[in-house]
Structures are given as C-alpha cells and as structure tokens.
Protein backbone atom coordinates (compact mmCIF):
# COMPACT_ATOMS: atom_id res chain seq x y z
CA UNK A 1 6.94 -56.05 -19.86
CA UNK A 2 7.38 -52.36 -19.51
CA UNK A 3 7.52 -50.74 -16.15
CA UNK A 4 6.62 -46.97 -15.79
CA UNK A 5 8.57 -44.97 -13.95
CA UNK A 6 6.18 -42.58 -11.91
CA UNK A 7 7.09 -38.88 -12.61
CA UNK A 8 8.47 -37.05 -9.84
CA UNK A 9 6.31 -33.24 -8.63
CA UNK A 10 8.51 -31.21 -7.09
CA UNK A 11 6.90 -29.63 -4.39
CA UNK A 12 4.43 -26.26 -4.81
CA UNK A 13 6.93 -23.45 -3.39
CA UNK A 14 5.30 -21.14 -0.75
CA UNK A 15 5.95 -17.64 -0.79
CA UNK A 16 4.79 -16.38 2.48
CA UNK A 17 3.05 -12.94 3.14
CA UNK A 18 4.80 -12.40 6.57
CA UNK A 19 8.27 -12.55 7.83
CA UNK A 20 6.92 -12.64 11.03
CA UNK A 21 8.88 -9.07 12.07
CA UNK A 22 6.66 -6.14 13.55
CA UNK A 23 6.33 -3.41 11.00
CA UNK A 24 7.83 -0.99 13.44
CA UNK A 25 9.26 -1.06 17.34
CA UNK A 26 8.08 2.42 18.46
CA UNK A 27 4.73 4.61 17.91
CA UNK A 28 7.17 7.51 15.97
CA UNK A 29 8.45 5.51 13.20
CA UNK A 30 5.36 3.79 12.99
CA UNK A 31 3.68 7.38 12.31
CA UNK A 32 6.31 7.86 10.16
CA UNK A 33 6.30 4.92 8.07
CA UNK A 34 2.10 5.40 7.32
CA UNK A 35 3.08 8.73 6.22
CA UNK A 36 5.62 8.42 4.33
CA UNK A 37 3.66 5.56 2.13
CA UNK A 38 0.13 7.59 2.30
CA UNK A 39 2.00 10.76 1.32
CA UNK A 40 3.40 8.97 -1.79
CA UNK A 41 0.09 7.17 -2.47
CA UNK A 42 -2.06 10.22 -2.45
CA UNK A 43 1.04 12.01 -4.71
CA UNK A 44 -0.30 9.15 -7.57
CA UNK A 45 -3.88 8.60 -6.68
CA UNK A 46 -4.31 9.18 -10.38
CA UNK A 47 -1.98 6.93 -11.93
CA UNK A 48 -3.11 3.58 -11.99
CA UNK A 49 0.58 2.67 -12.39
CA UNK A 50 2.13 3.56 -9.44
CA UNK A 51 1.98 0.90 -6.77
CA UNK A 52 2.84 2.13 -3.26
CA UNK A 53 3.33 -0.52 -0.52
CA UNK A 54 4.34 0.03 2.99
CA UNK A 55 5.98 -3.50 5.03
CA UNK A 56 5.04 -5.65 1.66
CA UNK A 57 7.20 -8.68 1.01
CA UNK A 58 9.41 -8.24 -1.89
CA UNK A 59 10.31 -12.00 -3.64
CA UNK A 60 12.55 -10.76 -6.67
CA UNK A 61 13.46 -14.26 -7.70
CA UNK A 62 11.01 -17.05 -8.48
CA UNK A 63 12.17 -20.28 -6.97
CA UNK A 64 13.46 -18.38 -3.83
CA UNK A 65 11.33 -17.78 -0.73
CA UNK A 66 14.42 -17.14 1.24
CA UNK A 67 15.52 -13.98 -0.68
CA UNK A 68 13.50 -11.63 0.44
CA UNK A 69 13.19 -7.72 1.89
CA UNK A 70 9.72 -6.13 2.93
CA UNK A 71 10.60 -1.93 2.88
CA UNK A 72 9.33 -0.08 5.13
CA UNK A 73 7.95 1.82 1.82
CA UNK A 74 8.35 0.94 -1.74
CA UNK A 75 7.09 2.09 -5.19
CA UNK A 76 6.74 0.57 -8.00
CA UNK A 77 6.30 2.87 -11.69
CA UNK A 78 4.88 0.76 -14.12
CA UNK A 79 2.36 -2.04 -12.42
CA UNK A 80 -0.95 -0.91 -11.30
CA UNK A 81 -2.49 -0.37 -8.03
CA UNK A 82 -3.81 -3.49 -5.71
CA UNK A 83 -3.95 -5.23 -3.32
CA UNK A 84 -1.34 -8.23 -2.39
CA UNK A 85 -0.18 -10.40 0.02
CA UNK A 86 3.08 -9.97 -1.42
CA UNK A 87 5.31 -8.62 -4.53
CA UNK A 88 6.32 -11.25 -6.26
CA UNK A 89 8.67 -9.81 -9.32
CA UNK A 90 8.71 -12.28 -11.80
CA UNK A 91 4.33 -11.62 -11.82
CA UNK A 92 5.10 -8.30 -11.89
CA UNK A 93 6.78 -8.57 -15.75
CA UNK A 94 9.73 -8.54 -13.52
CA UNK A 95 9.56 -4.53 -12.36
CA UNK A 96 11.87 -4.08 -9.11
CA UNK A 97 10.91 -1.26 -6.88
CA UNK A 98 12.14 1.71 -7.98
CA UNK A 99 12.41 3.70 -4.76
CA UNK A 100 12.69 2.23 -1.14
CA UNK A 101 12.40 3.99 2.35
CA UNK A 102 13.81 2.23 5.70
CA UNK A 103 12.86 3.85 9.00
CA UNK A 104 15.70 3.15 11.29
CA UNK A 105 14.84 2.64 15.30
CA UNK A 106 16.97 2.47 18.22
CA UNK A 107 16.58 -1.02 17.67
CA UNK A 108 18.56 -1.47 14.08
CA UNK A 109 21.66 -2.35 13.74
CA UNK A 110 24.61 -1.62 11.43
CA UNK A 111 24.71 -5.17 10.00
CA UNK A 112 21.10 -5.36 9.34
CA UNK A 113 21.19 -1.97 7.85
CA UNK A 114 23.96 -3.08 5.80
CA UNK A 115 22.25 -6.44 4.26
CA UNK A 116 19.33 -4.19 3.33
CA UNK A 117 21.40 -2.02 1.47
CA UNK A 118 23.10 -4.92 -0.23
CA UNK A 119 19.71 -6.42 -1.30
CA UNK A 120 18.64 -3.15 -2.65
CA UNK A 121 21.73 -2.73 -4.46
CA UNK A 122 21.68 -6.22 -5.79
CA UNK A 123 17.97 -6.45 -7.25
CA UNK A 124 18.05 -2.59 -9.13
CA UNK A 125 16.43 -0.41 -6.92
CA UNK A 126 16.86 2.36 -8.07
CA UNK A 127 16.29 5.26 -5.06
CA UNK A 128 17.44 4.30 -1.78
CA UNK A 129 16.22 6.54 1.24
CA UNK A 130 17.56 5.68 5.23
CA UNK A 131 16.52 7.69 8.13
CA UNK A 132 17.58 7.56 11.44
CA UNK A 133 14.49 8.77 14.16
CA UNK A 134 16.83 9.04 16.80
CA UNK A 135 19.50 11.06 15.72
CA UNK A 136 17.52 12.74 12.58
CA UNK A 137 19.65 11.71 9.57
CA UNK A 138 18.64 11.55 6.24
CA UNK A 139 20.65 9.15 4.41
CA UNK A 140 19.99 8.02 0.34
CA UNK A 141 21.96 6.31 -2.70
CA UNK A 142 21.03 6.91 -6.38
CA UNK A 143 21.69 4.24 -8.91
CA UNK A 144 24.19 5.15 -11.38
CA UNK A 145 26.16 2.91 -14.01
CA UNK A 146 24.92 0.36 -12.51
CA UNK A 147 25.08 1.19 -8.65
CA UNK A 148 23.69 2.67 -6.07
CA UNK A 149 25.84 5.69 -5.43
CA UNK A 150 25.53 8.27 -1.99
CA UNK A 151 24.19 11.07 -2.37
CA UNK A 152 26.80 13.76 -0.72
CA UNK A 153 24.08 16.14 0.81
CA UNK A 154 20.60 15.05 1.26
CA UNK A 155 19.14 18.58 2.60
CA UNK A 156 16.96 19.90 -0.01
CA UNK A 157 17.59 16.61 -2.32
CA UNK A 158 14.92 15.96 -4.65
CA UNK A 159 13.65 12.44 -5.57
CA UNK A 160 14.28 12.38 -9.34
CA UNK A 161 11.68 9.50 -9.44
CA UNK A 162 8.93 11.00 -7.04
CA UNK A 163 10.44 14.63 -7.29
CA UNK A 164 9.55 15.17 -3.73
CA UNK A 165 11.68 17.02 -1.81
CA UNK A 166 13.57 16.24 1.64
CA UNK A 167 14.36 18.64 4.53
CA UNK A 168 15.82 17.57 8.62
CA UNK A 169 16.57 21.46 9.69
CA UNK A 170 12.94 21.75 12.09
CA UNK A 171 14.54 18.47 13.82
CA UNK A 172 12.21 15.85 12.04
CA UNK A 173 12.01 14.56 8.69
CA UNK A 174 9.89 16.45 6.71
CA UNK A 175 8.83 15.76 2.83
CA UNK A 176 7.36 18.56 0.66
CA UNK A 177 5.61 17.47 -2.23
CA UNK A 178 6.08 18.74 -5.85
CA UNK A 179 3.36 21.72 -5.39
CA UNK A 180 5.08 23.12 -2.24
CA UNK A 181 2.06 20.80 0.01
CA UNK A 182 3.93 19.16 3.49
CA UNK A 183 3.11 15.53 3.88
CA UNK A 184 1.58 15.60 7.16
CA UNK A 185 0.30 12.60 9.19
CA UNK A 186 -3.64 11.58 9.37
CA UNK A 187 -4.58 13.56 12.37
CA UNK A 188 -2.78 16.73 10.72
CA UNK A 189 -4.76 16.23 7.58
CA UNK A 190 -8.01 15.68 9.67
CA UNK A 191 -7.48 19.53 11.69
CA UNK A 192 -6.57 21.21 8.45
CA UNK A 193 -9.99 19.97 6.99
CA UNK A 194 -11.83 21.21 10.12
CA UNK A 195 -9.99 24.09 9.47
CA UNK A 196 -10.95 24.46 6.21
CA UNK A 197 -14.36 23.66 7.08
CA UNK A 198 -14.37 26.76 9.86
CA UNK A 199 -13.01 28.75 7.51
CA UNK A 200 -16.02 28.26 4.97
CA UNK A 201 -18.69 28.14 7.41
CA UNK A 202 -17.08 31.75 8.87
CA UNK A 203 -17.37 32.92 5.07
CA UNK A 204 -20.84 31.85 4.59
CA UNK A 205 -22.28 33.49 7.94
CA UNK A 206 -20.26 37.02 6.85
CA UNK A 207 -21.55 36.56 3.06
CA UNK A 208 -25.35 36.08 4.92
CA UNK A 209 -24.89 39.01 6.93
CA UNK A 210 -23.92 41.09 4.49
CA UNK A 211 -26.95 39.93 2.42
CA UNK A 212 -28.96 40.51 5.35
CA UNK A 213 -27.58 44.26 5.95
CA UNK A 214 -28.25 45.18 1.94
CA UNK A 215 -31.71 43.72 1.86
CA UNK A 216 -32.74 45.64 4.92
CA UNK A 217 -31.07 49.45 3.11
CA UNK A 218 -32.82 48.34 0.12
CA UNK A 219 -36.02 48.30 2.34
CA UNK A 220 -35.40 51.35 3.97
CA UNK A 221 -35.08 53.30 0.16
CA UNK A 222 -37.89 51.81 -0.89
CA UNK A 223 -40.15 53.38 1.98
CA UNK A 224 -38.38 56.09 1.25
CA UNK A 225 -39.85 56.21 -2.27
CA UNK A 226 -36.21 55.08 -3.41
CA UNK A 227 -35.50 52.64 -6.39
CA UNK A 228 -32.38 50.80 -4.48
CA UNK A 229 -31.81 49.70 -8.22
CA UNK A 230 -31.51 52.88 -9.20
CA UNK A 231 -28.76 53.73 -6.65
C-alpha cells in the first residue's frame, strides 16, 4: 500500500499597503511633501513612464515584507503611471526608484535618517535628496561606481535625472523647474490662475472699449459725409 504524503503550501505572503506611520508630523512638511511630488508629477504629465509616488511602500525584494521604505517622494523612469497600494519591484521588471526625497521634522532622528540612507544606498537609488524644515538644509547623494556619493554643495544643484533645480537662500526650499517655472503649492497655483484670469478679463474689457471708442469715430465721419475706410 502506498501512502501519499500531502504537499505542504507555504503560506500566501502579505505585502501590506501601510506601515502604519503618519505621512508627516507637522502641517509644513506636509505642504511640502504634496508639493514636492505634484511638482514632479505635473513636470511628466506627458510621459506615461514616469511614476511619481508620495508615502508609497517600496518592497524591493519578493519574499520580504519586512524590508521595506515608503519616501516621502519617489520616481520611478521607466514603469507607467497608476495607481497602487504599493511598489512592489520585482512587478515592476525590477525598476528601483531612481530619485527619493525625505522631509525631515523636528521629530527625526539621526539613526532613522541613517537606516533610510542605508536602504537607499543598498537597493540602487540612484538620487538621494534630505531636507531639514527646521534648520533649512538641503542635503543629497548621487550614485556613482556603484554608491551613493554627497554632493559637496547643493545650492543651485541640478537633478541630473529630473534636471530641476534646488535653491535654500529665501529661507525655504524652493525647486525651479527646467523652464525657469517655481513649484509652488496648490493654493499658490490656484491665485496665479485667478490672476491670470483678472488679467484676461482686464484685457477683454480694454480691447471692448477700444472697439467701442472706434465704432462711435467711425459714426461720427460718416455723418460727416466721411468714408472712415477711407481714412
């Protein structure tokens, strides 16, 4: 008599979509964080292969749900835009973020900041960007044979990936994209439209009025006997 063994399943691993960490710990780098990851997005609303994520879960290898980093902003060149619950790499043809942003707070500390490094270091990122809200530093690595290496002065450094460039002198991090535009925030965006808005509505009443002011001359010539085409 034969006996079958039964075949054993391993169990289905779980990769969750939260770490259960708040995305930020104060209104400022919250603002900051949702601009620095809109700015980017709206830099490659065109390229279907840019993925831009801000506080996404980042699982670079299968069979580990432990080893794990969700940037504060990452991007991706080379898989397309979507939405997920997390970034799994190996489903990803095994594309690590290419550029990473971390929003330091008050609350941060030098060991934590340190393991993030590592991680990004370890798993190929290849642009790392730190900055510290409260005492306005700009910190970033570059990978080079093989490592991510500190960039010596960060004013005026341009993202070779994302060719954006960085400045701290006003006091606050600001990013300048490619054609010379500022990323601003939502609410900045929102009064430079009403501006813009103002400004057209102000051109169209002075274009009116000027029509208004020539058709009423042209009347007056033409009681006067006058061609006004013939002026």
């Amino acid at each position: 008599m034969t006996t079958t063994i039964p075949t054993q399943t391993l169990p289905e691993i779980i990769y969750p979509d939260s770490d259960g960490k708040p995305m930020s710990d104060n209104t400022k780098q919250f603002q900051l964080i949702v601009k620095i990851q809109g700015g980017i997005d709206a830099l490659f609303k065109d390229n279907e292969n840019v993925f831009v994520a801000g506080d996404l879960l980042w699982y670079p290898v299968k069979g580990d749900n432990k080893t794990r980093q969700a940037p504060d902003t990452m991007v991706v060149f080379g898989r397309p835009k979507g939405d997920r619950g997390s970034y799994q790499q190996w489903v990803e043809d095994n594309i690590a973020p290419q550029v990473v942003f971390e929003i330091i707070s008050p609350g941060n500390r030098m060991t934590a900041m340190f393991k993030l490094f590592k991680f990004y270091n370890n798993y190929g990122v290849e642009e790392c960007y730190f900055y510290d809200l409260k005492d306005n530093e700009l910190i970033g690595w570059v990978r080079s044979d093989g490592e991510l290496n500190y960039i010596e002065s960060m004013e005026g450094w341009v993202s070779p990936r994302l060719e954006i460039r960085f400045e701290t002198a006003s006091g606050d991090l600001e990013i300048y994209r490619p054609d010379g535009l500022k990323f601003v925030s939502y609410v900045e965006l929102s009064r430079q439209m009403e501006q813009a808005q103002q400004q057209m509505e102000q051109e169209r009443q002075e274009k009116e009025l000027a029509q208004q002011k020539a058709d009423r001359l042209s009347e007056k010539l033409r009681q006067m006997g006058i061609n006004p085409e013939e002026v």
